[in-house]
PDB file of N, CA and C in Angstrom:
ATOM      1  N   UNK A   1      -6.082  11.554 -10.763  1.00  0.00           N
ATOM      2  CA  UNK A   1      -4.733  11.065 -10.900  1.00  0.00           C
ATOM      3  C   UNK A   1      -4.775   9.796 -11.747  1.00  0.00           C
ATOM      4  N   UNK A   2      -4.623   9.930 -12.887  1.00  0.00           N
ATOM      5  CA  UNK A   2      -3.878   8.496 -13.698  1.00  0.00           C
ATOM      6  C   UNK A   2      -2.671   8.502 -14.304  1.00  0.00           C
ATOM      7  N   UNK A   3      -2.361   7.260 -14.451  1.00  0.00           N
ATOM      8  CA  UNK A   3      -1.304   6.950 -15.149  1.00  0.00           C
ATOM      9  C   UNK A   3      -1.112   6.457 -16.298  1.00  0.00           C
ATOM     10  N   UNK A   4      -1.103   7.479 -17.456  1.00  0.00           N
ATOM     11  CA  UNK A   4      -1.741   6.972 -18.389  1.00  0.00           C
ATOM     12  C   UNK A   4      -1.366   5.994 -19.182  1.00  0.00           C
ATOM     13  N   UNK A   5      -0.235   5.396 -19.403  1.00  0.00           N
ATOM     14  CA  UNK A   5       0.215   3.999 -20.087  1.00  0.00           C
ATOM     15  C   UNK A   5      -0.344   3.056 -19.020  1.00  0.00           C
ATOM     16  N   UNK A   6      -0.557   2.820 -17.731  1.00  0.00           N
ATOM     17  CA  UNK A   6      -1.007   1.730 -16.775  1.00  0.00           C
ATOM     18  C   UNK A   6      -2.713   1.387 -16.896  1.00  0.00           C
ATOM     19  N   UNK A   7      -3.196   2.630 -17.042  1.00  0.00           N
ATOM     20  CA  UNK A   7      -4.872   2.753 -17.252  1.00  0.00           C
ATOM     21  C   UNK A   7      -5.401   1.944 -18.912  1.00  0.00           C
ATOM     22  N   UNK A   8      -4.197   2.707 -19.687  1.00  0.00           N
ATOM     23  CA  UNK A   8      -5.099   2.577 -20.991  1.00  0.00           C
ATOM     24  C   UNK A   8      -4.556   1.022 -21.300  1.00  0.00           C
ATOM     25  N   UNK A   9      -3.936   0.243 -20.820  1.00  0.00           N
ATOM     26  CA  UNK A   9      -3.118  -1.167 -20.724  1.00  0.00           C
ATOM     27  C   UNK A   9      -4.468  -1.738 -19.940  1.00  0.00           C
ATOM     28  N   UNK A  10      -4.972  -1.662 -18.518  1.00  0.00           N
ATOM     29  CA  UNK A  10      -5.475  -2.185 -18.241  1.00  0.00           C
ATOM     30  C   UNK A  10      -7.171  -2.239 -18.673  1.00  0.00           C
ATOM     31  N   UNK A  11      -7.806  -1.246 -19.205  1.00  0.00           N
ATOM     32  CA  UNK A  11      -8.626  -1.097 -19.477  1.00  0.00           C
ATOM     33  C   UNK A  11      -8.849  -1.608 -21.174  1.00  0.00           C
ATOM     34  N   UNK A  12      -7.548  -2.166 -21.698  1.00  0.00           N
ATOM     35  CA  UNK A  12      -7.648  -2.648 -22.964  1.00  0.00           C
ATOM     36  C   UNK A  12      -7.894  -3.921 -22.760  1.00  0.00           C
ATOM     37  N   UNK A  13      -7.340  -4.541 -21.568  1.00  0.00           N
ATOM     38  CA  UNK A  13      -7.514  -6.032 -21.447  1.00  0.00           C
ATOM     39  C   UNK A  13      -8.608  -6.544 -20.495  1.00  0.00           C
ATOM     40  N   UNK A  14      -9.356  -5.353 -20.022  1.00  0.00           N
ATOM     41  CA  UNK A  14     -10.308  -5.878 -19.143  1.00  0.00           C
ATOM     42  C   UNK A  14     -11.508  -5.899 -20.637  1.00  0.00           C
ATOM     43  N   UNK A  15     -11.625  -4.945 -21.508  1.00  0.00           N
ATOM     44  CA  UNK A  15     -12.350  -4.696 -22.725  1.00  0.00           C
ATOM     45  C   UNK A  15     -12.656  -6.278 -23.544  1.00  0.00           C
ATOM     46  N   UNK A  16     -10.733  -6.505 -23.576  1.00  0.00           N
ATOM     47  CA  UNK A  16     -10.993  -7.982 -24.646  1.00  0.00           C
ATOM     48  C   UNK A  16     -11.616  -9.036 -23.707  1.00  0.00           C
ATOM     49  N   UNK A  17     -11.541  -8.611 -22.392  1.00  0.00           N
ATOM     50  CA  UNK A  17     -12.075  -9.705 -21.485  1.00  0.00           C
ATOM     51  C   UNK A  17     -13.874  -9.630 -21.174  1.00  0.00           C
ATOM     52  N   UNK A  18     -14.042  -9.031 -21.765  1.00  0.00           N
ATOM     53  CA  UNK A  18     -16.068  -8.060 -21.700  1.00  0.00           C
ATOM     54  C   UNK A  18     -16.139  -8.019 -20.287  1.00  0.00           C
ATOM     55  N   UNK A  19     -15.123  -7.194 -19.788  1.00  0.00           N
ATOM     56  CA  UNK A  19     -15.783  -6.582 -18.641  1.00  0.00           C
ATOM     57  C   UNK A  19     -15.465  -5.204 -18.469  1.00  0.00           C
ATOM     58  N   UNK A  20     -15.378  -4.584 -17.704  1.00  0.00           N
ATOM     59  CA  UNK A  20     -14.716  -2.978 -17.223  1.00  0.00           C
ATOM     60  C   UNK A  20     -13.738  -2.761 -16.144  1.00  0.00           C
ATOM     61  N   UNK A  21     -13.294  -1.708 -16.575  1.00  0.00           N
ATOM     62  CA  UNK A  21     -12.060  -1.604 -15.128  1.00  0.00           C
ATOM     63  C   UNK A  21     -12.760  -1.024 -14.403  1.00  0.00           C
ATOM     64  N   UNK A  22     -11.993  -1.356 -12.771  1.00  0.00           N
ATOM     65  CA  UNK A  22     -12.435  -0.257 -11.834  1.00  0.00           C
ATOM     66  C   UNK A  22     -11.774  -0.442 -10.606  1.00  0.00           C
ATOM     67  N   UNK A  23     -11.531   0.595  -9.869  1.00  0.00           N
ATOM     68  CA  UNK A  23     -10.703   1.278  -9.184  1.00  0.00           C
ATOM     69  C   UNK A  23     -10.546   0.067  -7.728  1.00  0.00           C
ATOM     70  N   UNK A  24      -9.661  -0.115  -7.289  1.00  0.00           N
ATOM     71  CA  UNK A  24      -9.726  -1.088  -5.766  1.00  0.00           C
ATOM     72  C   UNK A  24     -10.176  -0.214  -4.755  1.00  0.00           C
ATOM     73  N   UNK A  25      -9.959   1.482  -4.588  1.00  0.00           N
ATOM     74  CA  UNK A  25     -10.749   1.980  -3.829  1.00  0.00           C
ATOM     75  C   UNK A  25     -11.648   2.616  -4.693  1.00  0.00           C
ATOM     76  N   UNK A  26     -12.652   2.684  -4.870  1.00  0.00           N
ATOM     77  CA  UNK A  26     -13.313   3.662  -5.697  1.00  0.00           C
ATOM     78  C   UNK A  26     -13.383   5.086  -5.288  1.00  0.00           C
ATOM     79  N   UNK A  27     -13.594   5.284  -4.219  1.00  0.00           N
ATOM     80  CA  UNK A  27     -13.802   7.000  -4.114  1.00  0.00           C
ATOM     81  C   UNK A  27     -12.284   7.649  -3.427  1.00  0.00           C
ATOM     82  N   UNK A  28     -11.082   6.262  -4.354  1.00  0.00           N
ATOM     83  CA  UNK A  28      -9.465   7.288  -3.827  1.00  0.00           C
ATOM     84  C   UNK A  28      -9.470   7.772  -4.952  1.00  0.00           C
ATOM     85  N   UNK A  29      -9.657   9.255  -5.284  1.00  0.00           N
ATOM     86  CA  UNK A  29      -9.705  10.278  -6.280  1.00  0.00           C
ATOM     87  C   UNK A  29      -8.768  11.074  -5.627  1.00  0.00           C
ATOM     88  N   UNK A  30      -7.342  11.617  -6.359  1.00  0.00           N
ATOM     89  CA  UNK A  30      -6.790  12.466  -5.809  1.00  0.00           C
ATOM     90  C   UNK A  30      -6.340  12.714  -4.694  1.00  0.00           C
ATOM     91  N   UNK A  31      -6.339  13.690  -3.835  1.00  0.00           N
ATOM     92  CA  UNK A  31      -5.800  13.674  -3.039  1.00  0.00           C
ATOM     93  C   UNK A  31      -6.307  12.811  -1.644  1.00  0.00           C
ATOM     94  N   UNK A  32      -7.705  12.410  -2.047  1.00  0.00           N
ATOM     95  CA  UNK A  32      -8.051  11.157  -1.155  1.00  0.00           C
ATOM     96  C   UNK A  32      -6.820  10.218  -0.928  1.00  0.00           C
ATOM     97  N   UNK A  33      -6.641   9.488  -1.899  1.00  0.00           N
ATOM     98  CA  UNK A  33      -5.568   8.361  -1.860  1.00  0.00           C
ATOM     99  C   UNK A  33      -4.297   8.304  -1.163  1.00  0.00           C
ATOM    100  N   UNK A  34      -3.699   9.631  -1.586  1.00  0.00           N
ATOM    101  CA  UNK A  34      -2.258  10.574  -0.851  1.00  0.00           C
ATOM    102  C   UNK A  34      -2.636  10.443   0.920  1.00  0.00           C
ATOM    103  N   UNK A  35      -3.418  11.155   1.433  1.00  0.00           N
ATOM    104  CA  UNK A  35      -4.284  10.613   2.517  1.00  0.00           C
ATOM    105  C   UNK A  35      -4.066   8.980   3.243  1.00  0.00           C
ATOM    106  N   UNK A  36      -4.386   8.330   2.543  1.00  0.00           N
ATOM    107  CA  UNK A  36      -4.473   7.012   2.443  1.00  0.00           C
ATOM    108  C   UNK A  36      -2.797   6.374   2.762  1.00  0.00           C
ATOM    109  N   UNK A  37      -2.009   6.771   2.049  1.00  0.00           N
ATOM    110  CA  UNK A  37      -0.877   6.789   2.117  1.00  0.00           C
ATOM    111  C   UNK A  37      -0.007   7.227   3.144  1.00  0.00           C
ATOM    112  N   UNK A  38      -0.626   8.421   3.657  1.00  0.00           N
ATOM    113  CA  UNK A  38      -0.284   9.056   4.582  1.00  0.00           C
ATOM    114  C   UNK A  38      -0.730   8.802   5.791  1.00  0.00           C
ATOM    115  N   UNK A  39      -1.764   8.382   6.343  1.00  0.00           N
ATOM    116  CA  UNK A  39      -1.927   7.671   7.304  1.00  0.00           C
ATOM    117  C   UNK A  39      -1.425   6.048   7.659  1.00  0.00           C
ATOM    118  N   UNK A  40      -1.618   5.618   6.697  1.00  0.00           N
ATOM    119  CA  UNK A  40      -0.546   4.213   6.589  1.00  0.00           C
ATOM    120  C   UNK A  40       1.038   4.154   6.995  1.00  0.00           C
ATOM    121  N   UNK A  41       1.638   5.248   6.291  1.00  0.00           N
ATOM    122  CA  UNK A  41       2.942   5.957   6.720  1.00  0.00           C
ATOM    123  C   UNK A  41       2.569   6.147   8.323  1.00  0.00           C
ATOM    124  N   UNK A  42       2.390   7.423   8.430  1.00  0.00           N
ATOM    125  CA  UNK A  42       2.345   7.295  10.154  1.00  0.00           C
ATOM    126  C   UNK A  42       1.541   6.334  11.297  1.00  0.00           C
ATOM    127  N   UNK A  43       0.841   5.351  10.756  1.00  0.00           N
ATOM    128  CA  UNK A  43       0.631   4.069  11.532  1.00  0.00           C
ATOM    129  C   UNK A  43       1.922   3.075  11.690  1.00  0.00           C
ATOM    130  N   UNK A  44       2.709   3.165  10.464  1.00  0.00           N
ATOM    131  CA  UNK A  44       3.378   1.956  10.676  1.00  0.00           C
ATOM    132  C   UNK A  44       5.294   2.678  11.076  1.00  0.00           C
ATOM    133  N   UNK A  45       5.170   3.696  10.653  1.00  0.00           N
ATOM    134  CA  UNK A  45       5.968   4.883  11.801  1.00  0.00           C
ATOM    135  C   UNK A  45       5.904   4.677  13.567  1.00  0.00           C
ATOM    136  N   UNK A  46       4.392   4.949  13.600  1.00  0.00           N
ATOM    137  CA  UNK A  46       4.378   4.822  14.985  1.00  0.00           C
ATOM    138  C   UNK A  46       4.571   2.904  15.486  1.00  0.00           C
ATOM    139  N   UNK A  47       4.328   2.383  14.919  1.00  0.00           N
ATOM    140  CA  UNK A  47       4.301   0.407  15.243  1.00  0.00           C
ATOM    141  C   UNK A  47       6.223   0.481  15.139  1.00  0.00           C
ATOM    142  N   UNK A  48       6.562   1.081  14.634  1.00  0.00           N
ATOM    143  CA  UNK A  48       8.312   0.477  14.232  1.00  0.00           C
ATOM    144  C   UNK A  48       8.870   1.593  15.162  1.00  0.00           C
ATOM    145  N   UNK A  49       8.389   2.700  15.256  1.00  0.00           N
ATOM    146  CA  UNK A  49       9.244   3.451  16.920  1.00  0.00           C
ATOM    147  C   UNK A  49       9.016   3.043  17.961  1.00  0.00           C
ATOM    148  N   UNK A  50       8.136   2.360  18.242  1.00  0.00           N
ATOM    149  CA  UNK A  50       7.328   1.752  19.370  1.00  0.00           C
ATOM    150  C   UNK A  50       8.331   0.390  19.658  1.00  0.00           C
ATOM    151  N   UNK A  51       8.575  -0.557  18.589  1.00  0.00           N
ATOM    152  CA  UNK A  51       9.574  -1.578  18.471  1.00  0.00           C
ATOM    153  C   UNK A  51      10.799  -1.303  18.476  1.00  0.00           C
ATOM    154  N   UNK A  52      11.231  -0.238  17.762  1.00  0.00           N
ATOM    155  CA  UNK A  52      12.717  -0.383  17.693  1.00  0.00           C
ATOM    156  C   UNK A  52      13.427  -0.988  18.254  1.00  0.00           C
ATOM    157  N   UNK A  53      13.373  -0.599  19.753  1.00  0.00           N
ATOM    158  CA  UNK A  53      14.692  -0.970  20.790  1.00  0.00           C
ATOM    159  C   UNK A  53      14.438  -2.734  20.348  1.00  0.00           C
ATOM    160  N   UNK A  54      13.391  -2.809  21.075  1.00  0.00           N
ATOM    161  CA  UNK A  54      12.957  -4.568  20.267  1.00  0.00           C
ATOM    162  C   UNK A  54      13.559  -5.133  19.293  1.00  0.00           C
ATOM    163  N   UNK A  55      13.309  -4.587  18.287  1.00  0.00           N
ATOM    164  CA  UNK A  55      13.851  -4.858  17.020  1.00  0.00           C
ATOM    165  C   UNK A  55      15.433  -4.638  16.099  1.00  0.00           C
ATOM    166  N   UNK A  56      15.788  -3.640  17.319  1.00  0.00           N
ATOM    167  CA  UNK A  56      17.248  -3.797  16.210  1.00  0.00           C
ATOM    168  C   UNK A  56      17.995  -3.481  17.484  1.00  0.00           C
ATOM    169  N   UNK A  57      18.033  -3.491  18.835  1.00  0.00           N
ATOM    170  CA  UNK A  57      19.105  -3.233  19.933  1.00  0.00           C
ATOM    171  C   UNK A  57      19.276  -4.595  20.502  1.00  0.00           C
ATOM    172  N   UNK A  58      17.964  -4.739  21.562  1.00  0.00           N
ATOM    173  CA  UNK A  58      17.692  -5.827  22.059  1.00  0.00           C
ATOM    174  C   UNK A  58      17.802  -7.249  21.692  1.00  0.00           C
ATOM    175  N   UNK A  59      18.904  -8.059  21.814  1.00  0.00           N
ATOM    176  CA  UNK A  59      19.673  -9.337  21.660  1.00  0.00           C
ATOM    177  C   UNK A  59      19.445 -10.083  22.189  1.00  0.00           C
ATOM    178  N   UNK A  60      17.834 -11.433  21.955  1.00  0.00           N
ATOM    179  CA  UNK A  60      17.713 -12.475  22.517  1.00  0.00           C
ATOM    180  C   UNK A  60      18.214 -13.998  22.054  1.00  0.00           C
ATOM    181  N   UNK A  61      18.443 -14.509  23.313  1.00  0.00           N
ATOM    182  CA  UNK A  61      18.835 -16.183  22.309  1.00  0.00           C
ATOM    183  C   UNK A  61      17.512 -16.749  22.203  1.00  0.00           C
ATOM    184  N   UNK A  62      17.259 -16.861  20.887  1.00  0.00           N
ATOM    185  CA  UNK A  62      15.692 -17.533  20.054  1.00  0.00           C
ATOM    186  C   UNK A  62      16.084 -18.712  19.724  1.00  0.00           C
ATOM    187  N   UNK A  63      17.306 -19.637  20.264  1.00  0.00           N
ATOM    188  CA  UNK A  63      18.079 -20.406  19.789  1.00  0.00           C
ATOM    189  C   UNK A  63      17.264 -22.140  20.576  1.00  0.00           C
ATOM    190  N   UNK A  64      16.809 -23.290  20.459  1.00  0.00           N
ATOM    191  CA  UNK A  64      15.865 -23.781  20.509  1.00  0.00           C
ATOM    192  C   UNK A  64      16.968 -24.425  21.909  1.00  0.00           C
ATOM    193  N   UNK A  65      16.648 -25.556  22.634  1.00  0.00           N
ATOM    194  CA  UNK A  65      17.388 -25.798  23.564  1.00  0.00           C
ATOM    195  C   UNK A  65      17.602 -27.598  23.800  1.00  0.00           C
TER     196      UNK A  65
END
């Protein structure tokens, strides 16, 4: 999976800089990454159903005294 105006941009300026590009995960190839995404999604799915009522019902005074 690339993107090819984002790759060939960054790999032009890592070049004038004498070094090389390379990946923040290295072995997210494809559908690895999607994965990656997808478990992140349903971690933070499950943290915000878990809160809800907390977070958008439940009405405390946080108000200092």
């Amino acid at each position: 999976m690339t993107w090819q105006g984002i790759d060939e941009i960054i790999e032009r300026i890592a070049a004038s800089a004498g070094r090389h590009a390379h990946s923040l995960v290295p072995a997210a190839d494809g559908d690895l990454l999607l994965f990656l995404f997808l478990i992140a999604g349903i971690g933070g799915g499950f943290v915000l159903g878990y809160n809800f009522h907390l977070l958008f019902i439940e009405r405390t005074d946080r108000s200092p005294r």
